[in-house]
PDB file of N, CA and C in Angstrom:
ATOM      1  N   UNK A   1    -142.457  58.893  63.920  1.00  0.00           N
ATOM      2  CA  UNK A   1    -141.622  57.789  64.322  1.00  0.00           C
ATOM      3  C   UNK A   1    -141.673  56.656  63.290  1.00  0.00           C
ATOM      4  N   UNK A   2    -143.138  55.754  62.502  1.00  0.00           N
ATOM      5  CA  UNK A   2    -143.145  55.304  61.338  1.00  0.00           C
ATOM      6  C   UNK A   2    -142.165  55.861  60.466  1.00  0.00           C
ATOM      7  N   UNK A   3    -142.562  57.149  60.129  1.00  0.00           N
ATOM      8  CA  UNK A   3    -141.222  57.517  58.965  1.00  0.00           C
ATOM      9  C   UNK A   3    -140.105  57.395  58.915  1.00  0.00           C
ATOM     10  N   UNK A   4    -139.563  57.310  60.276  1.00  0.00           N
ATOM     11  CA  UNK A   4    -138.139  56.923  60.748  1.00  0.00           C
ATOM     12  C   UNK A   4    -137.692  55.311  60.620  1.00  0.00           C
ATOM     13  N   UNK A   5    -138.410  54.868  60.879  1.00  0.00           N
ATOM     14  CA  UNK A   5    -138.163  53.207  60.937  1.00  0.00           C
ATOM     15  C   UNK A   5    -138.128  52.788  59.582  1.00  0.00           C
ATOM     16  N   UNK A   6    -139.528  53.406  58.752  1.00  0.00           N
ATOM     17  CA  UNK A   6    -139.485  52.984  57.394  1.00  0.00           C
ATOM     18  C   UNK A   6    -137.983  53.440  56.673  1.00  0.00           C
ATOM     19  N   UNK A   7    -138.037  54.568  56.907  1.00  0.00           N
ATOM     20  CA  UNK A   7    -136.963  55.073  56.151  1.00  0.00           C
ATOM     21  C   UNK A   7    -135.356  54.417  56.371  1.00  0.00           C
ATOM     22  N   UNK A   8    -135.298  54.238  57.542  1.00  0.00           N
ATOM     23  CA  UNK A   8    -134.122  53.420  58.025  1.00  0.00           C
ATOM     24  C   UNK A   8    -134.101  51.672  57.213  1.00  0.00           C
ATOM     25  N   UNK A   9    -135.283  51.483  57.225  1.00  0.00           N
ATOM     26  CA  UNK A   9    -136.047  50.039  56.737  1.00  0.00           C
ATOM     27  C   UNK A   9    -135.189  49.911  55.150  1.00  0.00           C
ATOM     28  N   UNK A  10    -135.684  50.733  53.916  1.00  0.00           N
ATOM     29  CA  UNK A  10    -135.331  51.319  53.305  1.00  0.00           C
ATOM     30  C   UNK A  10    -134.140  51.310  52.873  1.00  0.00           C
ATOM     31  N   UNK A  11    -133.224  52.582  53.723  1.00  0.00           N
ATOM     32  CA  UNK A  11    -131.703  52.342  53.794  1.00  0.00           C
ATOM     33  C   UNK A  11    -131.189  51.324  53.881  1.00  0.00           C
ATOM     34  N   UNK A  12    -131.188  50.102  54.913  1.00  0.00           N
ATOM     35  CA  UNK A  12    -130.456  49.143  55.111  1.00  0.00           C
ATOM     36  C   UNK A  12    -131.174  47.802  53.926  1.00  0.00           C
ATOM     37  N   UNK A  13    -132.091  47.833  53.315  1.00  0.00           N
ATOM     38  CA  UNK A  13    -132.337  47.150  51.837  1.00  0.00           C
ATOM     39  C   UNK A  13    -131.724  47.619  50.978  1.00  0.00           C
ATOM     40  N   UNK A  14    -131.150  48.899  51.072  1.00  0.00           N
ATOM     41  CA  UNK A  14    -130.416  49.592  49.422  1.00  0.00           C
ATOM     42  C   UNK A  14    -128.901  48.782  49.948  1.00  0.00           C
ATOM     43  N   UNK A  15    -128.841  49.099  51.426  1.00  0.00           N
ATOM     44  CA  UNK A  15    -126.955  48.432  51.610  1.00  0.00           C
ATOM     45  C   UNK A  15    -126.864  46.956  51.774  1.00  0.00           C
ATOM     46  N   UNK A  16    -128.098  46.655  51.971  1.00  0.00           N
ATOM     47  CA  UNK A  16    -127.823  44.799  52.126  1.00  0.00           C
ATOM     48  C   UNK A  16    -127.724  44.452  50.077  1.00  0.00           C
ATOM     49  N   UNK A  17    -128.387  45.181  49.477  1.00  0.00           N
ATOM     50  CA  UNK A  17    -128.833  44.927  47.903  1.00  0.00           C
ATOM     51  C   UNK A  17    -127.278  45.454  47.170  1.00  0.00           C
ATOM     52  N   UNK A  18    -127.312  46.455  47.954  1.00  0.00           N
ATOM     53  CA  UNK A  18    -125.253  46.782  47.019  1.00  0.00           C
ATOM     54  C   UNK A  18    -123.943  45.990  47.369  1.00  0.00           C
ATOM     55  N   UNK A  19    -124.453  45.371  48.787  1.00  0.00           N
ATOM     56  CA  UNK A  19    -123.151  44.339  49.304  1.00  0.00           C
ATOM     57  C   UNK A  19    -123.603  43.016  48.413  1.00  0.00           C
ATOM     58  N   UNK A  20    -124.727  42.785  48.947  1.00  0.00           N
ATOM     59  CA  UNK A  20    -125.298  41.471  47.556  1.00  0.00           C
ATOM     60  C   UNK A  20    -124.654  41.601  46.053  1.00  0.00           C
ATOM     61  N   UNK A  21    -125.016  42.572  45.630  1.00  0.00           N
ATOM     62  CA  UNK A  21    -125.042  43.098  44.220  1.00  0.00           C
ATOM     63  C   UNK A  21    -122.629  42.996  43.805  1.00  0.00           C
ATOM     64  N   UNK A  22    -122.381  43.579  44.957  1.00  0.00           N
ATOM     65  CA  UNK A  22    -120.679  43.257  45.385  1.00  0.00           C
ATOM     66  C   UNK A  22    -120.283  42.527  45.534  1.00  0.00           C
ATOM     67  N   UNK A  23    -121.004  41.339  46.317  1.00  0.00           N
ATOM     68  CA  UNK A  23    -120.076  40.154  46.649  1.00  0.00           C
ATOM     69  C   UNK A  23    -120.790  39.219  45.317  1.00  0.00           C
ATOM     70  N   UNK A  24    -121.655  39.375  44.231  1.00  0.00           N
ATOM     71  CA  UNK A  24    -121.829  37.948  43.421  1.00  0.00           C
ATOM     72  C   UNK A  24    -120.854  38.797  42.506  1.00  0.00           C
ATOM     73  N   UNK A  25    -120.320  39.861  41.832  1.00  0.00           N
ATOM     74  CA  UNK A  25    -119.637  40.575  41.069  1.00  0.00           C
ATOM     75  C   UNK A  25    -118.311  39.982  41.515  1.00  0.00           C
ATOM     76  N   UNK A  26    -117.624  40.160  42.776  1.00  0.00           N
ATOM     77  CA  UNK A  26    -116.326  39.185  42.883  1.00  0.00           C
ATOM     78  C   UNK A  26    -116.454  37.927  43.090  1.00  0.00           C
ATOM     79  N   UNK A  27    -117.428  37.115  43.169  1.00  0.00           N
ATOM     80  CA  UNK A  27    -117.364  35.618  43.172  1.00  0.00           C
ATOM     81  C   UNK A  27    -117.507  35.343  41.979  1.00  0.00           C
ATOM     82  N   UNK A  28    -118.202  36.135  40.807  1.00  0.00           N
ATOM     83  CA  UNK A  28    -118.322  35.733  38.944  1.00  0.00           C
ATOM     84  C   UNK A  28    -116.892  35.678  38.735  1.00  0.00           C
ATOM     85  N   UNK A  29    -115.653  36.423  39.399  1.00  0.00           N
ATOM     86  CA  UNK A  29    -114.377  36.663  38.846  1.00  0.00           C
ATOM     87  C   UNK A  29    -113.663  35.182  38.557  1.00  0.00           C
ATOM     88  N   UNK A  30    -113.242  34.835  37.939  1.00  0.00           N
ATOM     89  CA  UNK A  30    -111.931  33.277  37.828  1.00  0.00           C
ATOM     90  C   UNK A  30    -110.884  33.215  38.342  1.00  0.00           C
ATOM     91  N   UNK A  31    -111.091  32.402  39.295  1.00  0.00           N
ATOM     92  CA  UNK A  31    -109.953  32.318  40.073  1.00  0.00           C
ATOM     93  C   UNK A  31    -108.869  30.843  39.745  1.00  0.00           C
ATOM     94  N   UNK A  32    -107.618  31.489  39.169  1.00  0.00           N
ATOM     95  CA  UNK A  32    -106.264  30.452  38.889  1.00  0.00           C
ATOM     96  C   UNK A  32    -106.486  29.376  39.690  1.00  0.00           C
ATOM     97  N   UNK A  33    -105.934  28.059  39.518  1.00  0.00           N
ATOM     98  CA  UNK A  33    -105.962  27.153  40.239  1.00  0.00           C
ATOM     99  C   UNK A  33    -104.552  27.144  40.290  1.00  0.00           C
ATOM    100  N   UNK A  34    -103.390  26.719  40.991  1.00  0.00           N
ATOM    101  CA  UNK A  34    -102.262  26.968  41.121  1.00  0.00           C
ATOM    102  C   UNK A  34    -101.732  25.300  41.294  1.00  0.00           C
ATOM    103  N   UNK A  35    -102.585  24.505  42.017  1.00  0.00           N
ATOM    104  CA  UNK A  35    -102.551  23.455  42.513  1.00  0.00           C
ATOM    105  C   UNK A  35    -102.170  22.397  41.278  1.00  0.00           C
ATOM    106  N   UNK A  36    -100.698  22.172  41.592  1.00  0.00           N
ATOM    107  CA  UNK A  36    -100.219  21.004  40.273  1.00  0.00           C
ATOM    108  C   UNK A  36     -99.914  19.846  40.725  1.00  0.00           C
ATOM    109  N   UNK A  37    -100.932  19.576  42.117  1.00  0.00           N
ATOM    110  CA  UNK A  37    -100.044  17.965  42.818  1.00  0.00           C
ATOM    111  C   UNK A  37    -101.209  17.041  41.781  1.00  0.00           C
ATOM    112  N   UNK A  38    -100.373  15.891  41.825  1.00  0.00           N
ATOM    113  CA  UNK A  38    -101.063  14.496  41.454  1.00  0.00           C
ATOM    114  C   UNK A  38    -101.664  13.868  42.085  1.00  0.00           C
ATOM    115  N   UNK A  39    -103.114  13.592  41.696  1.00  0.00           N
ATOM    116  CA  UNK A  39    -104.162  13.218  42.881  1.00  0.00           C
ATOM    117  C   UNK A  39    -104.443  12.344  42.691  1.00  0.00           C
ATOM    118  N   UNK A  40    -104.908  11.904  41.215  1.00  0.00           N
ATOM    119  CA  UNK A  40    -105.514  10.545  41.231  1.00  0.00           C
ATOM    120  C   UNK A  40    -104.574   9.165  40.553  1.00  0.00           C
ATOM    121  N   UNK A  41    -103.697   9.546  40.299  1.00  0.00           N
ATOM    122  CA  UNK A  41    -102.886   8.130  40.013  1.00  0.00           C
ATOM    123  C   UNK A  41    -102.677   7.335  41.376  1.00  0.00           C
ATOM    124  N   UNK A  42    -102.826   6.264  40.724  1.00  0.00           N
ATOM    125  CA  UNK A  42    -102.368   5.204  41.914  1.00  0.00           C
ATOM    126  C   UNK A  42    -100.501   5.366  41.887  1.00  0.00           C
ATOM    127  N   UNK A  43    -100.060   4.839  43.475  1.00  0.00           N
ATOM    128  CA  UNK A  43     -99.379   4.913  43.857  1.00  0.00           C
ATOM    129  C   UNK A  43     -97.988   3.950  42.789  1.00  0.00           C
ATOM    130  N   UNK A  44     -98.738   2.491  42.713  1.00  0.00           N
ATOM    131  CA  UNK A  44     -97.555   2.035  41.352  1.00  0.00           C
ATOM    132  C   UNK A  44     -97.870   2.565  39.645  1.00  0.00           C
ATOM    133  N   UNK A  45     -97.052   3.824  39.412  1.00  0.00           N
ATOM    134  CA  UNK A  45     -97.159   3.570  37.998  1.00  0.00           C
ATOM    135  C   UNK A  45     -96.095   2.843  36.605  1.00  0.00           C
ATOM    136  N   UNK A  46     -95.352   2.002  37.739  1.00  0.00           N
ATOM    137  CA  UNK A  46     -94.232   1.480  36.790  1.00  0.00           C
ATOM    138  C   UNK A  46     -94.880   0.568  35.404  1.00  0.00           C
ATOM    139  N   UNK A  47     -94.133   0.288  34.689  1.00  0.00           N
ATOM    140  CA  UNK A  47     -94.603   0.025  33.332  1.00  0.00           C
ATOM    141  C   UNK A  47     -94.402  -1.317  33.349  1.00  0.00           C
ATOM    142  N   UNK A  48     -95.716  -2.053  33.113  1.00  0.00           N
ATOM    143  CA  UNK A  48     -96.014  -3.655  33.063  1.00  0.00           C
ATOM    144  C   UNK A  48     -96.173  -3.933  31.166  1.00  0.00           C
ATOM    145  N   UNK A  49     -95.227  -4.925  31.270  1.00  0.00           N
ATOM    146  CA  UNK A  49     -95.069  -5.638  30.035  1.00  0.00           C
ATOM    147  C   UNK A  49     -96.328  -6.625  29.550  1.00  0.00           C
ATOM    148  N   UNK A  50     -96.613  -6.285  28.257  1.00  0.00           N
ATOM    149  CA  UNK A  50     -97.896  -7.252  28.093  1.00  0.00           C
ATOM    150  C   UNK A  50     -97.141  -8.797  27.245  1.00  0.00           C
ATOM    151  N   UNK A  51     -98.172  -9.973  28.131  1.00  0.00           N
ATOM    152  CA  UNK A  51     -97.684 -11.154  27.958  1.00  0.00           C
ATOM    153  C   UNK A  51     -98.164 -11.560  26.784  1.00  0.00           C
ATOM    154  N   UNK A  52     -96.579 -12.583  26.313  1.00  0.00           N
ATOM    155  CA  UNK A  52     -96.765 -13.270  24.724  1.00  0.00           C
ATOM    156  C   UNK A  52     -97.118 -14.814  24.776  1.00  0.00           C
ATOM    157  N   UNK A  53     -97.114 -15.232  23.494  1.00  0.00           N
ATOM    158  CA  UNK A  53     -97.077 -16.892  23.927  1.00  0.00           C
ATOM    159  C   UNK A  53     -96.436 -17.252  24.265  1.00  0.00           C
ATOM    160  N   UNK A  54     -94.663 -16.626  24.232  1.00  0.00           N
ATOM    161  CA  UNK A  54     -93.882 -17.049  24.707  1.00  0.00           C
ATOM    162  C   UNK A  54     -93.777 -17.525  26.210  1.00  0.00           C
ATOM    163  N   UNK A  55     -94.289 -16.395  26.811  1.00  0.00           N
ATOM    164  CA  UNK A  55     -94.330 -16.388  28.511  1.00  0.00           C
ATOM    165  C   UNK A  55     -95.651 -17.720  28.872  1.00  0.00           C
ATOM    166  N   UNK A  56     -95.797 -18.241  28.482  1.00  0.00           N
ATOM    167  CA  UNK A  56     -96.948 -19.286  28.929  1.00  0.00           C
ATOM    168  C   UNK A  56     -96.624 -20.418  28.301  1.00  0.00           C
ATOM    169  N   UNK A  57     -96.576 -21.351  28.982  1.00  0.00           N
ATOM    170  CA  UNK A  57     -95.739 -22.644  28.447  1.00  0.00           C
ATOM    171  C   UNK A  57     -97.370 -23.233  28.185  1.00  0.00           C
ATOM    172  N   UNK A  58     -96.918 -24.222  26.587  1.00  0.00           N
ATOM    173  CA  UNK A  58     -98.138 -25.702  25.888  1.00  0.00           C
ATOM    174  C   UNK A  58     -99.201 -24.104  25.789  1.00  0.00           C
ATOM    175  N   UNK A  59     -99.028 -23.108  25.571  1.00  0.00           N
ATOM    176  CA  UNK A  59    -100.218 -22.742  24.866  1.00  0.00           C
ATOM    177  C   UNK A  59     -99.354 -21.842  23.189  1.00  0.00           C
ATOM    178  N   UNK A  60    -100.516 -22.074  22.606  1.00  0.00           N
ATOM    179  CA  UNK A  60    -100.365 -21.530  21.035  1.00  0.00           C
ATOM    180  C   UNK A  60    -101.123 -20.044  20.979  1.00  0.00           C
ATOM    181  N   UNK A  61    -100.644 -19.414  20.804  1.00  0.00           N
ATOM    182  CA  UNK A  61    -102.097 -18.081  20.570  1.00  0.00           C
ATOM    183  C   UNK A  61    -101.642 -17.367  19.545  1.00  0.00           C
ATOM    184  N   UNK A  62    -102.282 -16.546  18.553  1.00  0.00           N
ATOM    185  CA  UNK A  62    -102.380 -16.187  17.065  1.00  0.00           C
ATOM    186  C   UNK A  62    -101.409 -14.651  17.865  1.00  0.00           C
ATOM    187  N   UNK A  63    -101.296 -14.496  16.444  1.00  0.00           N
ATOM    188  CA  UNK A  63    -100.087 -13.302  16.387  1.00  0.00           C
ATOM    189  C   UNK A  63    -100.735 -11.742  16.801  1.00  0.00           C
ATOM    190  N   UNK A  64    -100.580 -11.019  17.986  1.00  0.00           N
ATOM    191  CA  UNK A  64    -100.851 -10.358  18.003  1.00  0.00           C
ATOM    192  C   UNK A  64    -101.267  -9.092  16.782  1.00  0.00           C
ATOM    193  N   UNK A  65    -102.607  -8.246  16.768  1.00  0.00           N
ATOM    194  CA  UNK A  65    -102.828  -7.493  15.808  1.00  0.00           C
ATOM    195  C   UNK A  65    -101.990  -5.949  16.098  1.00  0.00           C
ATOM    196  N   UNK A  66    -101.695  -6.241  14.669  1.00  0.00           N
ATOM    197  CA  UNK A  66    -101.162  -4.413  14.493  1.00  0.00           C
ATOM    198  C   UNK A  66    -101.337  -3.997  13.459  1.00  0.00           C
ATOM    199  N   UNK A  67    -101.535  -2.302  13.492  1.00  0.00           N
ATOM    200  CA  UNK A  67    -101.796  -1.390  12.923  1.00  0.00           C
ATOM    201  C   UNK A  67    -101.192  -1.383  11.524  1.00  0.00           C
ATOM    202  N   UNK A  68    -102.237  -1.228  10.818  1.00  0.00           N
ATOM    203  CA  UNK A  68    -101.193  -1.430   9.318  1.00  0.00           C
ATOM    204  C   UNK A  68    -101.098  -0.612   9.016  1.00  0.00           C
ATOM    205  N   UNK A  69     -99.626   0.224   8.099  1.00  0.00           N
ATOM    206  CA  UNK A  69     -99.468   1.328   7.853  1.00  0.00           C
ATOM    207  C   UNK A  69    -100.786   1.774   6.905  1.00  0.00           C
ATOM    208  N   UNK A  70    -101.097   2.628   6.976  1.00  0.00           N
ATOM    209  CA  UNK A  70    -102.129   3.227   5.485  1.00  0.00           C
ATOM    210  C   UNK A  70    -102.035   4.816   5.635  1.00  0.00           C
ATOM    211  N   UNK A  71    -102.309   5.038   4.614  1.00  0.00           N
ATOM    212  CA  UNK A  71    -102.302   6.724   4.242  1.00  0.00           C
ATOM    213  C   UNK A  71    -103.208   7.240   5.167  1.00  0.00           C
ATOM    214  N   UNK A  72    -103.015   8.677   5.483  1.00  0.00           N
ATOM    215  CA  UNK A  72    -104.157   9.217   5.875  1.00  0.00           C
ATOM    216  C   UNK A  72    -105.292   9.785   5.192  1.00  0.00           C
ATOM    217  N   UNK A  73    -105.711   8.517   5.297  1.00  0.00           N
ATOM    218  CA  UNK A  73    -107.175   8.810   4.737  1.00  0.00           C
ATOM    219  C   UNK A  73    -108.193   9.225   5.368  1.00  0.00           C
ATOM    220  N   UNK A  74    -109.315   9.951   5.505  1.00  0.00           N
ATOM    221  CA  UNK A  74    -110.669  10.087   6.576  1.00  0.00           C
ATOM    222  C   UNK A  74    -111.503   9.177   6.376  1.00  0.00           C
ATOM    223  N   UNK A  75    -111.668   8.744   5.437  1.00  0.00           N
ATOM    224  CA  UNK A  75    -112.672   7.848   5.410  1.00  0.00           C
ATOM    225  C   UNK A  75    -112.887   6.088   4.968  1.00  0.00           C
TER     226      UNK A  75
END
């Protein structure tokens, strides 16, 4: 009767170890994400104008900086 139990014991470690051994083999697989909604933008993304001296009355402020053309250089 031992031999029976063991042996059964046994069996159901080889089928719990091959369903184990099965189910991490399809969870390693990559699964597509399909999902193309927009999640994290906020709700206003309309386009805000950045303010000059003009827009602010009795103040003076230096000329905004820009990019000066130059070659492409790396270094």
């Amino acid at each position: 009767m031992t031999n029976d139990l063991k042996q059964k014991e046994i069996q159901l470690k080889k089928e719990l170890a091959k369903v184990k051994a099965q189910n991490s083999a399809d969870s390693r697989t990559l699964k597509k994400n399909r999902d193309f909604s927009v999640g994290g933008l906020p709700p206003d993304t309309s386009h805000k104008a950045t303010r000059t001296s003009n827009d602010v009355p009795d103040v003076i402020l230096p000329p905004s900086k820009r990019r000066g053309k130059k070659e492409n250089i790396p270094f």
